[in-house]
Protein backbone atom coordinates (compact mmCIF):
# COMPACT_ATOMS: atom_id res chain seq x y z
CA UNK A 1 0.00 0.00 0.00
CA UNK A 2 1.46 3.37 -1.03
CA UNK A 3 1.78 5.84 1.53
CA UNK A 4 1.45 9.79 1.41
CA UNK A 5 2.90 12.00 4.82
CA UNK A 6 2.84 15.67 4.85
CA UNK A 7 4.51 17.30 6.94
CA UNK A 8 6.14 21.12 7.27
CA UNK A 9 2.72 22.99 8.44
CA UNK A 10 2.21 25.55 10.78
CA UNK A 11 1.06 28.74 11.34
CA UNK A 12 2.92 32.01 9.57
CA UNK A 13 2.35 35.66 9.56
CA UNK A 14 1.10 37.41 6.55
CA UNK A 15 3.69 37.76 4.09
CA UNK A 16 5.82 34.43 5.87
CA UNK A 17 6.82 31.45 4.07
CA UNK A 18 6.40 27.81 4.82
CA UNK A 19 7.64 24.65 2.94
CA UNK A 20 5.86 21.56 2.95
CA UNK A 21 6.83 17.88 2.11
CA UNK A 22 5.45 15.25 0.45
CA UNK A 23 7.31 11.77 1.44
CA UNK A 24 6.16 8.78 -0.50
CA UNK A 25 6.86 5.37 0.53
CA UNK A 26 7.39 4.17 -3.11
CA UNK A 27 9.66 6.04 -5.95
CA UNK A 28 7.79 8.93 -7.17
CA UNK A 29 8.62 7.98 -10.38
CA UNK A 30 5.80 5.24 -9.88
CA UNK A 31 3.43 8.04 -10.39
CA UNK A 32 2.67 10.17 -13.56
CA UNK A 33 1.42 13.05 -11.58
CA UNK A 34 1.92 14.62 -8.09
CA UNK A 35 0.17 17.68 -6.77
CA UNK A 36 -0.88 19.50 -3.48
CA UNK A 37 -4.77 20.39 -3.55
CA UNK A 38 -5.87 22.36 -0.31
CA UNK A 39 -9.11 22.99 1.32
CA UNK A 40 -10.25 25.76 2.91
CA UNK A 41 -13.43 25.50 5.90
CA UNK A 42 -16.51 25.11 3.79
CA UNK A 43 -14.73 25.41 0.38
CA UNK A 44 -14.19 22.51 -2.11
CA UNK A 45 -11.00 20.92 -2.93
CA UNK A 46 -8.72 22.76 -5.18
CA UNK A 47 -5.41 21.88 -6.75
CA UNK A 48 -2.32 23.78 -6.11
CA UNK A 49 0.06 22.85 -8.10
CA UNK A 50 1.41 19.36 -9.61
CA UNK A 51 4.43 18.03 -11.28
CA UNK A 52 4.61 15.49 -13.94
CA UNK A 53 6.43 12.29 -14.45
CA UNK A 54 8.13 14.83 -17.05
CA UNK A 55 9.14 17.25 -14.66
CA UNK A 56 6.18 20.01 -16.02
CA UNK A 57 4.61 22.22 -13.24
CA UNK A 58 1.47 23.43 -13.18
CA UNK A 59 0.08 26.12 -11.00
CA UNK A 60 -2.86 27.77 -9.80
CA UNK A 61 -3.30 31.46 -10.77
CA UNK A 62 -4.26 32.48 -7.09
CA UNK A 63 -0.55 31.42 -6.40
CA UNK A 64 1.70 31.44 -9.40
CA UNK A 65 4.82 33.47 -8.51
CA UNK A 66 4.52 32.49 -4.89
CA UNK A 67 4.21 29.15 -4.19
CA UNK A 68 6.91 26.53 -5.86
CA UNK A 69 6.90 22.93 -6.76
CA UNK A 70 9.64 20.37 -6.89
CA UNK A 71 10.97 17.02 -6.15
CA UNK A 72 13.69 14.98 -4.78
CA UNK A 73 13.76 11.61 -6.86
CA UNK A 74 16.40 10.14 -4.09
CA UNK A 75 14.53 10.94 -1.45
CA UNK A 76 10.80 10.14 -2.75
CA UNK A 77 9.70 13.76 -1.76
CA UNK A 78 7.69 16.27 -3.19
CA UNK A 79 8.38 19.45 -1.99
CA UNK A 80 5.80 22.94 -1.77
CA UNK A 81 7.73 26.33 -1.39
CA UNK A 82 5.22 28.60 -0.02
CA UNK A 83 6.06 32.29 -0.23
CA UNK A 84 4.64 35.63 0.76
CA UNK A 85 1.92 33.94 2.38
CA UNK A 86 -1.67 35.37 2.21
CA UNK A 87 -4.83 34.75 4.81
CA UNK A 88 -6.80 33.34 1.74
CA UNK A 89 -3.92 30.36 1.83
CA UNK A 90 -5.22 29.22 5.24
CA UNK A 91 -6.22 25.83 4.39
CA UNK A 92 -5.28 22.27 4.94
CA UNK A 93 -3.30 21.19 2.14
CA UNK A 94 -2.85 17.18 0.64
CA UNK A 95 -0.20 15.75 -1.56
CA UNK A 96 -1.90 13.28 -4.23
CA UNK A 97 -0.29 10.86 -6.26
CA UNK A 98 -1.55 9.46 -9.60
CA UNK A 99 -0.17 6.64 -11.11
CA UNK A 100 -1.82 4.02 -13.79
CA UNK A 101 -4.18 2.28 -11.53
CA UNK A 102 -5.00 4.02 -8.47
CA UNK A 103 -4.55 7.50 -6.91
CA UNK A 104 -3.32 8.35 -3.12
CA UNK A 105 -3.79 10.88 -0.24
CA UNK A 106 -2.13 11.69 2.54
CA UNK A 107 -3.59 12.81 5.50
CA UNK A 108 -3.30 16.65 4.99
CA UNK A 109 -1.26 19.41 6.88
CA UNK A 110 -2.66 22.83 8.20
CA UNK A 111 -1.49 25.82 7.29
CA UNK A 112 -2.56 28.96 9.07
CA UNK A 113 -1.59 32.77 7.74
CA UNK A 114 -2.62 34.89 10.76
CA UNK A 115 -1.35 37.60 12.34
């Protein structure tokens, strides 16, 4: 069974910046996609950002120029960069993985922008 842990949450100050971490317990290269989605209280699930087999990045426009994706094939991790923080990114945030046959969670991280 493939696992999923986040980790690297907290709570940041306006304008702050967190990273988070995606650690599979497989290669990531077992997957064709990985993103981060987040949900907000009361909002639906939304997708972040994501990184393909390929290496392509995709964003969201509420946090391109802000927030960056990448990965560390060694280690199995997918990594979140999370800059200049905004309120509106309060939310917890999940890594999914895609691969052929079957897609995986984790169990989500909070991250709080407060002052």
């Amino acid at each position: 069974q493939v696992q999923l842990v986040e980790s690297g949450g907290g709570l940041v100050q306006p304008g702050g910046s967190l990273r988070l971490s995606c650690a599979a317990s497989t290669s990531i290269f077992s997957f064709f996609v990985v993103g981060w989605y987040r949900q907000a209280p009361g909002k639906q699930r939304e997708l972040v950002s994501s990184i393909a087999y390929g290496g392509n990045t995709n964003y969201a426009d509420s946090v391109k120029g802000r927030f960056t994706i990448s990965r560390d094939n060694a280690e199995n991790t997918v990594y979140l960069q999370m800059n200049s923080l905004k309120p509106e990114d309060t939310a917890v945030y999940y890594c999914n993985a895609k691969s052929l046959s079957a897609a995986y969670w984790g169990q989500g991280t909070q991250v709080t922008v407060s002052s």
